[in-house]
Protein backbone atom coordinates (compact mmCIF):
# COMPACT_ATOMS: atom_id res chain seq x y z
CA UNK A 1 0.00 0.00 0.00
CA UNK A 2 1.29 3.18 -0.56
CA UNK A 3 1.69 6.21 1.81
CA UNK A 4 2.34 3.37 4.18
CA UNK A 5 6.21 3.82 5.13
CA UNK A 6 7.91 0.75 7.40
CA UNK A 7 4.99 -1.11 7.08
CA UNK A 8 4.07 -4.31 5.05
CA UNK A 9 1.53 -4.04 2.68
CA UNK A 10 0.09 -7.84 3.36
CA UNK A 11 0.20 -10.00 6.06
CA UNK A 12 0.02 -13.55 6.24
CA UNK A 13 -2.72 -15.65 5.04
CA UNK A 14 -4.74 -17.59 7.97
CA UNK A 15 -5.52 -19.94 5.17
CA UNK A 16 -1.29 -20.79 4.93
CA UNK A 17 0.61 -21.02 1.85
CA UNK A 18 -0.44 -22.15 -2.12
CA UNK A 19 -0.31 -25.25 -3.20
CA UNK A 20 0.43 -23.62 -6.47
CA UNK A 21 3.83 -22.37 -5.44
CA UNK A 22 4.69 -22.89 -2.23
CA UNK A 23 4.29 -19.50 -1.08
CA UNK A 24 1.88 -16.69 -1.33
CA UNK A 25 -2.01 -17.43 -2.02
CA UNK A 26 -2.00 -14.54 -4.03
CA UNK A 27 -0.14 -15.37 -7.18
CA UNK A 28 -2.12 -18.34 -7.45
CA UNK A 29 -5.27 -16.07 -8.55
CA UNK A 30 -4.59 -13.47 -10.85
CA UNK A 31 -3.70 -15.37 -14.23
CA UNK A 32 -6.82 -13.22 -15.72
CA UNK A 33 -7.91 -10.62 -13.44
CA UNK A 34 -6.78 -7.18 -11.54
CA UNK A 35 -6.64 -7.85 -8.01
CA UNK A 36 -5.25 -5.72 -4.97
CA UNK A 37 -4.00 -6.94 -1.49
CA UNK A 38 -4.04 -4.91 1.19
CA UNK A 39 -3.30 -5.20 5.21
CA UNK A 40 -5.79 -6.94 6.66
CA UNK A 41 -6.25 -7.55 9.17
CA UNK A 42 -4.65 -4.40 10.23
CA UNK A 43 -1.53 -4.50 12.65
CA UNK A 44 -2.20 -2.25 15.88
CA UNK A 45 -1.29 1.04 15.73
CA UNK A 46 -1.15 1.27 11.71
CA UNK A 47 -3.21 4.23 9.73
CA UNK A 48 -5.06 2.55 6.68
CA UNK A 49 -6.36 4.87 4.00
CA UNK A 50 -9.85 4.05 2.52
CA UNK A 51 -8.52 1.96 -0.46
CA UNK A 52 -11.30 -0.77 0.19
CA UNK A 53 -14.71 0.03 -1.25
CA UNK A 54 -17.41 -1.39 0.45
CA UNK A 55 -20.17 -2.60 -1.29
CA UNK A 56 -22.53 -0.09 0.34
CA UNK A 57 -20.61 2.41 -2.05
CA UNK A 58 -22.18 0.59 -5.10
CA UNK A 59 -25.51 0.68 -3.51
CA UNK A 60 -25.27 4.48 -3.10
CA UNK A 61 -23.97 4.98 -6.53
CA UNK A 62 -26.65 2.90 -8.27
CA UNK A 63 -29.33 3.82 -5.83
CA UNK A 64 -28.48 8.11 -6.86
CA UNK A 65 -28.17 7.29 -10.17
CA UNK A 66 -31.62 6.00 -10.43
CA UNK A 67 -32.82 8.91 -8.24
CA UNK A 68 -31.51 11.45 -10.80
CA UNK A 69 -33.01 9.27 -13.42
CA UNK A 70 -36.38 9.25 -11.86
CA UNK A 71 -36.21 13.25 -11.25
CA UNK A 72 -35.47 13.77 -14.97
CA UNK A 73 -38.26 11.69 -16.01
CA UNK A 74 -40.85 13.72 -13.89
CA UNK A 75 -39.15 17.06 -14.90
CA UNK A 76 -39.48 16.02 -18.56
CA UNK A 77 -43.34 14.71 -17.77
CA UNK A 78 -44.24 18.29 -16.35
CA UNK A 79 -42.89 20.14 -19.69
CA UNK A 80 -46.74 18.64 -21.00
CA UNK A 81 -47.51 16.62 -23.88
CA UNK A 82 -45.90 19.19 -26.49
CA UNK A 83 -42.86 18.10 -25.74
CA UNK A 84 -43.16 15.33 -27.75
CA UNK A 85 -44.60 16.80 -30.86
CA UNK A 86 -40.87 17.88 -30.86
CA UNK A 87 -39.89 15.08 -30.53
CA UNK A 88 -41.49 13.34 -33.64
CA UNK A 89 -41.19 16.17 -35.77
CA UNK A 90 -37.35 15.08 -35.34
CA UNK A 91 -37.73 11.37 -35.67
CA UNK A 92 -40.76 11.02 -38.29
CA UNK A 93 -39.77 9.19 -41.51
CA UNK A 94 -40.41 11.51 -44.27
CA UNK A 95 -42.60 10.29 -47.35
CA UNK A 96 -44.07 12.07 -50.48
CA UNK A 97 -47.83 12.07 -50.78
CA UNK A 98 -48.49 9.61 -53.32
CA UNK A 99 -46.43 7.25 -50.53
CA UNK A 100 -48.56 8.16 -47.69
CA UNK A 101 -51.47 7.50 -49.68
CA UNK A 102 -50.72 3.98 -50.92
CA UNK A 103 -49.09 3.00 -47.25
CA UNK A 104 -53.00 3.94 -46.46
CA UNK A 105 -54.65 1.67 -48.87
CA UNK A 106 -52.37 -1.06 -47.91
CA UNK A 107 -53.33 -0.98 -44.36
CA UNK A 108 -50.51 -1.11 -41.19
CA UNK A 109 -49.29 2.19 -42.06
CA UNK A 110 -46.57 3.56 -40.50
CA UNK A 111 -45.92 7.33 -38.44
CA UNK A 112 -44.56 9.43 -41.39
CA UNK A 113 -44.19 12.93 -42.17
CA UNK A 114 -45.27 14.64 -45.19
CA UNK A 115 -44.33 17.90 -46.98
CA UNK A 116 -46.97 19.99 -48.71
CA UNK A 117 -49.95 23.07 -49.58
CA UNK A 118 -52.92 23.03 -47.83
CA UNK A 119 -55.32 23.21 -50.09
CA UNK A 120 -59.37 23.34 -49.25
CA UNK A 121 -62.91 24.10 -51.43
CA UNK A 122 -64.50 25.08 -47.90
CA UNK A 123 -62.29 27.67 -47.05
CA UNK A 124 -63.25 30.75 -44.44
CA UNK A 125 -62.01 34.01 -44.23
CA UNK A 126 -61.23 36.37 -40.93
CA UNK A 127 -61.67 39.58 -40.23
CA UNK A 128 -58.45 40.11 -42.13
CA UNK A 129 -60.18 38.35 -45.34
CA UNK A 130 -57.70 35.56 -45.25
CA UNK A 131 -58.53 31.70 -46.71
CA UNK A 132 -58.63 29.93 -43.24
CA UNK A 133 -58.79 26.26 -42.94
CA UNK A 134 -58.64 26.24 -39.16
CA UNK A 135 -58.95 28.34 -36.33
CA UNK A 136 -58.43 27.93 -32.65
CA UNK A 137 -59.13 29.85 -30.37
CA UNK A 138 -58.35 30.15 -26.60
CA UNK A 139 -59.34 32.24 -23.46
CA UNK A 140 -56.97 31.53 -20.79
CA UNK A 141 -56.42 33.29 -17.13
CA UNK A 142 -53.42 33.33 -15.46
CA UNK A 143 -53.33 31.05 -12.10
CA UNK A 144 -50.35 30.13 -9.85
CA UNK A 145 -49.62 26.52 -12.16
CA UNK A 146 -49.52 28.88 -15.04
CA UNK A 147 -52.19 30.22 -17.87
CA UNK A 148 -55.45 27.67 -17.53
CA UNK A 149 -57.76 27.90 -20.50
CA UNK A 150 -61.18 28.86 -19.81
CA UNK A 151 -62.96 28.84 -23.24
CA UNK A 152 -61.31 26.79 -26.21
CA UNK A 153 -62.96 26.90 -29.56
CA UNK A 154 -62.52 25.57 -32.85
CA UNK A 155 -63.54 26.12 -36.20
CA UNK A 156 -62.21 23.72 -39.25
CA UNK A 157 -63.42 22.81 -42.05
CA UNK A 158 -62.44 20.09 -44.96
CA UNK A 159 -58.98 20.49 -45.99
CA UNK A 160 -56.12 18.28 -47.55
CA UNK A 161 -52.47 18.72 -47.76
CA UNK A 162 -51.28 18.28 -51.62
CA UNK A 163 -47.93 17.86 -53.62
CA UNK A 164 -47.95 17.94 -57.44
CA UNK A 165 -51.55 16.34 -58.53
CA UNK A 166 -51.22 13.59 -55.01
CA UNK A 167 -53.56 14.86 -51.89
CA UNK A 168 -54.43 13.53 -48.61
CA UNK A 169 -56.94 14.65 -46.40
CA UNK A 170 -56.07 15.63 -42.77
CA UNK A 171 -58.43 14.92 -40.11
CA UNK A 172 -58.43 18.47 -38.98
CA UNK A 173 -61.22 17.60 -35.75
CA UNK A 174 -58.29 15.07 -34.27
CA UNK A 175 -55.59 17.95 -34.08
CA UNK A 176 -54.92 19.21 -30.68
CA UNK A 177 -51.85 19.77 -29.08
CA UNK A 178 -50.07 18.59 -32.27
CA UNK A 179 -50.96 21.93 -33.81
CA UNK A 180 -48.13 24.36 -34.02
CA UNK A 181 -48.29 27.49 -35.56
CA UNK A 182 -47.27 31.16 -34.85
CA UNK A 183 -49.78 31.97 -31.90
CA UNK A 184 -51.64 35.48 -32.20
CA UNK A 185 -52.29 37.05 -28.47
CA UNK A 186 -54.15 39.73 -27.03
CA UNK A 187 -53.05 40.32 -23.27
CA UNK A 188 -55.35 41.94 -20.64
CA UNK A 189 -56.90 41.32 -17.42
CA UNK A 190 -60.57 39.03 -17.12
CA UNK A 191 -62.74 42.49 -16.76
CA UNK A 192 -61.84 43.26 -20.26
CA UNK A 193 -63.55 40.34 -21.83
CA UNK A 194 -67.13 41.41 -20.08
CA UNK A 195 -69.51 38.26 -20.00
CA UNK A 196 -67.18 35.53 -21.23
CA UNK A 197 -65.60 34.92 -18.34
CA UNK A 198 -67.61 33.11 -15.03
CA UNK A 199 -68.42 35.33 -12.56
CA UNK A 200 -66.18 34.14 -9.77
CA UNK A 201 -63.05 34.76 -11.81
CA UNK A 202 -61.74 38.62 -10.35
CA UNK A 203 -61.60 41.22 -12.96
CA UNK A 204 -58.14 42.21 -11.80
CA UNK A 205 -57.09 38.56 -13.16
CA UNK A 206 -54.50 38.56 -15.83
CA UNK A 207 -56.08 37.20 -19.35
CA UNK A 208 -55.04 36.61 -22.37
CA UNK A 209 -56.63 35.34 -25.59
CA UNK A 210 -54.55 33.47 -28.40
CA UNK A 211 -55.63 32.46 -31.71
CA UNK A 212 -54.14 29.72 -33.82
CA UNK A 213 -54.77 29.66 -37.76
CA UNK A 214 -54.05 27.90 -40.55
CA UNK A 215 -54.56 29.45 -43.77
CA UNK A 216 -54.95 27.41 -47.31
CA UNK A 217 -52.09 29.09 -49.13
CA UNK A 218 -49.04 28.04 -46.57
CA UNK A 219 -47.02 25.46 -46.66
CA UNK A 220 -47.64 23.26 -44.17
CA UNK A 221 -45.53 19.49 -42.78
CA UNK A 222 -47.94 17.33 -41.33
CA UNK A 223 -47.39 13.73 -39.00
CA UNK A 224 -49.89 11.20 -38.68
CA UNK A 225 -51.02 7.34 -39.68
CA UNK A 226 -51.91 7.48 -43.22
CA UNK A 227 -54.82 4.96 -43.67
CA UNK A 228 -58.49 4.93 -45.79
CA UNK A 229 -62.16 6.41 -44.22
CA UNK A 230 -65.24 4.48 -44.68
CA UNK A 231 -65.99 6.47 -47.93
CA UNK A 232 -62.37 5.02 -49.24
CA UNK A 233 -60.49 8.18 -49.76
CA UNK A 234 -56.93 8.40 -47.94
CA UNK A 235 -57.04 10.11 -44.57
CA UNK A 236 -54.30 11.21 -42.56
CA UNK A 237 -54.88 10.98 -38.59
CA UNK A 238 -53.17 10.10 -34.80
CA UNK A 239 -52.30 6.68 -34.18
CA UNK A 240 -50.10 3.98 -33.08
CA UNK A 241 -50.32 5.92 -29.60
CA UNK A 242 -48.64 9.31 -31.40
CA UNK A 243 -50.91 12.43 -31.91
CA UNK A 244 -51.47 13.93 -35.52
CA UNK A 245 -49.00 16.83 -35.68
CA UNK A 246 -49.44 19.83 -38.52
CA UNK A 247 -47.55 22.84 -38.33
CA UNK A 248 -47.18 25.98 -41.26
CA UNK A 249 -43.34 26.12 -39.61
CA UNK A 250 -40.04 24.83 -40.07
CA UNK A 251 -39.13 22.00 -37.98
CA UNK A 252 -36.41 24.00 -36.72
CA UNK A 253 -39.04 27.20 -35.80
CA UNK A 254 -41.42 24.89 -34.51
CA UNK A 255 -39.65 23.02 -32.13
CA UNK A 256 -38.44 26.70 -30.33
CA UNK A 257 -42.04 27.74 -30.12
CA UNK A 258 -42.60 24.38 -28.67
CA UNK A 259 -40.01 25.05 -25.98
CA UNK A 260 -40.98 28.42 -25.17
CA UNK A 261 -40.65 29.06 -21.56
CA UNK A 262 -39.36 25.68 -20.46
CA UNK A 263 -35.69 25.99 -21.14
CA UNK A 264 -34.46 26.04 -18.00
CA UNK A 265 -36.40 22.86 -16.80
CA UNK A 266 -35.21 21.33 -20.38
CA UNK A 267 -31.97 22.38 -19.22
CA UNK A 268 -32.04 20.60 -15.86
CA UNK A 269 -33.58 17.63 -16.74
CA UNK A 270 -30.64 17.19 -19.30
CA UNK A 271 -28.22 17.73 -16.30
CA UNK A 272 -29.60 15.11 -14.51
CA UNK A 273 -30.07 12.46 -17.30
CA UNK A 274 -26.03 12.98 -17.46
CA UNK A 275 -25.35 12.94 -13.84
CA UNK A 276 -27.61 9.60 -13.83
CA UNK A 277 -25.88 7.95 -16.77
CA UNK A 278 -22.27 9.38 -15.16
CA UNK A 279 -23.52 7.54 -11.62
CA UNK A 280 -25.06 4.05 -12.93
CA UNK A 281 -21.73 3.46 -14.91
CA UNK A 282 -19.80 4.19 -11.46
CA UNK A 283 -22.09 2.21 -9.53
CA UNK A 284 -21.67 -0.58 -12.50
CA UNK A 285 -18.11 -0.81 -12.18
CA UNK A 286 -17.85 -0.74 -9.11
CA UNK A 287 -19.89 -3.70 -8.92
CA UNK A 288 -17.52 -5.75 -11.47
CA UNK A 289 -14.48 -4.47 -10.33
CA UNK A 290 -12.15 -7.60 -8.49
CA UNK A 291 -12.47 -7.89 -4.49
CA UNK A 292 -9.54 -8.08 -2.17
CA UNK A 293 -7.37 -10.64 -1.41
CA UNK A 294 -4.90 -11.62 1.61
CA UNK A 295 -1.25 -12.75 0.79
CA UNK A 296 0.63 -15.64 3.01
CA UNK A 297 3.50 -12.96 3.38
CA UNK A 298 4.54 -9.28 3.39
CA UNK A 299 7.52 -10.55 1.46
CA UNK A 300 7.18 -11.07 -2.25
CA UNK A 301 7.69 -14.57 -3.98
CA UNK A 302 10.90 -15.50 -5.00
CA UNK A 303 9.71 -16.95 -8.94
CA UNK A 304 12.25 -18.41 -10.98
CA UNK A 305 11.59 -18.81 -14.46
CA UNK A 306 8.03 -16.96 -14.88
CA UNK A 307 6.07 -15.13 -12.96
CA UNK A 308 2.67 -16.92 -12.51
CA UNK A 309 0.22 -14.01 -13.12
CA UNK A 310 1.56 -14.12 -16.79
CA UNK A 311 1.54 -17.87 -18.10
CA UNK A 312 4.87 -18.55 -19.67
CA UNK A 313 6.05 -15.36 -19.76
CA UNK A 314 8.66 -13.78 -17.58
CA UNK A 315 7.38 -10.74 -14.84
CA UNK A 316 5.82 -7.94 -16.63
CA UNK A 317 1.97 -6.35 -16.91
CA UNK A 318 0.05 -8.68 -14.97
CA UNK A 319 -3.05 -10.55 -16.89
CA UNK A 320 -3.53 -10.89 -20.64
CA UNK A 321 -2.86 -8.05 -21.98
CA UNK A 322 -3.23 -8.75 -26.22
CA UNK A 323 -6.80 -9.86 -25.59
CA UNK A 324 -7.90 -6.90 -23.65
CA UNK A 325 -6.48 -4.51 -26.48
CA UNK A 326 -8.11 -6.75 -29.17
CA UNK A 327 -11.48 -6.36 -27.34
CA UNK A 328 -10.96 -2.60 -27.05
CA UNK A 329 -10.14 -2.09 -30.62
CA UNK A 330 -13.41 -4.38 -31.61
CA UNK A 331 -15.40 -2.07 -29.55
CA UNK A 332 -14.22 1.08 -31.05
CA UNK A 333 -14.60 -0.34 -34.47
CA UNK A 334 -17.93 -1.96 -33.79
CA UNK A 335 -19.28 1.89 -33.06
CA UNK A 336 -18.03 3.50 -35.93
CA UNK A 337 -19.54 0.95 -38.54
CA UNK A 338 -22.86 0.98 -36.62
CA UNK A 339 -22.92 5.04 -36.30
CA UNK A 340 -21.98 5.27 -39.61
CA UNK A 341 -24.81 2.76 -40.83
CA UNK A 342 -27.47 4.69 -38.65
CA UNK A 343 -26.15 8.02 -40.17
CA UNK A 344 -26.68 6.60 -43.70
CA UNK A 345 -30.20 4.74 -43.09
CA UNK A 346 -31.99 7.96 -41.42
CA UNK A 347 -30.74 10.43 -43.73
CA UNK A 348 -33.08 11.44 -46.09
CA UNK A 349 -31.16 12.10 -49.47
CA UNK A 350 -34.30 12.74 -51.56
CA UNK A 351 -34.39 16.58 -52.59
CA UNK A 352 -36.79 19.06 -50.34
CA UNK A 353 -40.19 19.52 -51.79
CA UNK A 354 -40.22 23.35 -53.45
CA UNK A 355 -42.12 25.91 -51.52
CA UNK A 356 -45.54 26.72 -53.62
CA UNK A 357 -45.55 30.27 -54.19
CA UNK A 358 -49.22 31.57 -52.55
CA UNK A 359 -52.22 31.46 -55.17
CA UNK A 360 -53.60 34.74 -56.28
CA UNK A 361 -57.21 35.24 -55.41
């Protein structure tokens, strides 16, 4: 042991010498593995540093890792269920439309993405005359857990998202949170909206009304199960337990809208996820790492010819070294050829669909 001057660094063995030299227990053992001896029992009087960990240390390690794990995934949960429209607007495959539409008609369709106009013959216009497909709108007041809607309504009519002459019609009633658009708000306090509000809300409250539209001459990217209605015509809509998603934005745009306000929890919740990771591999190795061992003598063996920890070789790195390094270098390799083969199967190499200039009217 070191930082031990003048004093041995094993003692004998109660269990006496090795039958497999005649002399210490310990070189008998380590043909393969790592191991450490230390004083033990310790001699009266001697100082011995804390180079034994005891298996409670694993426990702690594995048992805060899985804490930190466990806080992330609640931290994550409270960011709502927007936070994964992000997600899947990342990890969607993308298909054209004339894809999505036969995936429908063969049934078992997929999650996929699709790139596109919206395009509609039921169109409505706003007060600012423009072709709306969809509109939602939103009456929230502003509470301690954060804004709490009030009044939600919508208004959508038949519309279809189209590339070239190949359309698919979205099942506008089914989008919810998956709708993700520049939001348009109007901030005040409840008095200001007169008889819309319930009477036991304070007009002093902070309110705030936001409107969502979609209009039928943007481009719009659009995630759902493509699949066939009763009348037979290719329908876009949730499922496989993933929402329908359509957004007029960039994935890019949309995913910082969609993480408005909640960077700092996104932030911790990444902190722990490493911390958790960093801990569980601790507590992991740890767990494999050798235990100690107790030598017949403080003296070190006398071996003539080879020394035992390295079959039929003379003293030198104790264990097998070549196969360790051949392991390593398999591992390394292994990673690159499967990173590189994910990198080349989710890349989509087809060319982006053109933006449709907006039709004149």
């Amino acid at each position: 042991m070191t930082g031990l001057p003048d004093t041995p660094s094993v003692v004998p063995s109660p269990e006496g010498l090795s039958d497999t030299n005649g002399r210490d227990r310990i070189n008998a053992h380590v043909s393969g593995r790592f191991l450490r001896a230390f004083l033990c029992p310790p001699q009266a009087g001697t100082w011995l540093p804390h180079a034994i960990i005891p298996a409670v240390d694993v426990l702690l390690a594995l048992a805060a890792g899985a804490a930190a794990l466990i806080a992330a995934a609640a931290i994550l949960g409270s960011l709502g269920p927007r936070q994964r429209v992000g997600r899947l607007l990342r990890a969607a495959p993308r298909v054209s439309v004339a894809e999505a539409i036969a995936l429908g008609r063969a049934g078992g369709a997929p999650y996929v993405r699709i790139d596109g106009r919206i395009d509609s013959e039921a169109e409505f216009e706003d007060a600012d005359h423009r072709p709306l497909v969809l509109r939602h709108t939103r009456i929230q007041v502003l509470e301690e857990g954060g804004w709490r809607d009030l009044e939600v309504a919508r208004e959508v009519v038949p519309f279809e998202v189209r590339e070239g002459l190949d359309g698919i019609a979205i099942d506008g009633e089914a989008i919810a949170e998956g709708l993700v658009v520049i939001p348009r708000e109007s901030v005040g306090v409840v008095g200001d909206l007169g008889e819309r509000i319930p009477d036991d809300v304070p007009d002093d409250r902070p309110a705030r009304l936001v409107v969502e539209l979609v209009s039928s001459v943007e481009h719009a990217i659009a995630l759902g199960v493509p699949a066939v209605d009763p009348a037979g015509r290719p329908r876009l809509g949730p499922g496989r337990g993933r929402p329908l998603v359509l957004t007029t934005l960039e994935p890019d745009e949309a995913i910082r809208i969609l993480g408005a306000g909640s960077s700092t929890r996104r932030r911790v919740a990444a902190s722990l996820l490493l911390l958790a990771v960093g801990l569980l591999v601790v507590g992991l190795a740890l767990f494999v790492l050798p235990g100690d061992v107790l030598a017949a003598s403080p003296a070190p063996s006398n071996v003539t010819g080879s020394d035992t920890r390295s079959p039929g070789e003379g003293p030198g790195f104790v264990g097998a070294l070549g196969p360790a390094f051949v392991a390593m270098i398999g591992i390394a390799a292994l990673a690159i050829v499967v990173t590189l083969a994910w990198v080349r199967l989710t890349t989509d190499r087809r060319p982006p669909v053109p933006p449709v200039p907006p039709r004149r009217r």
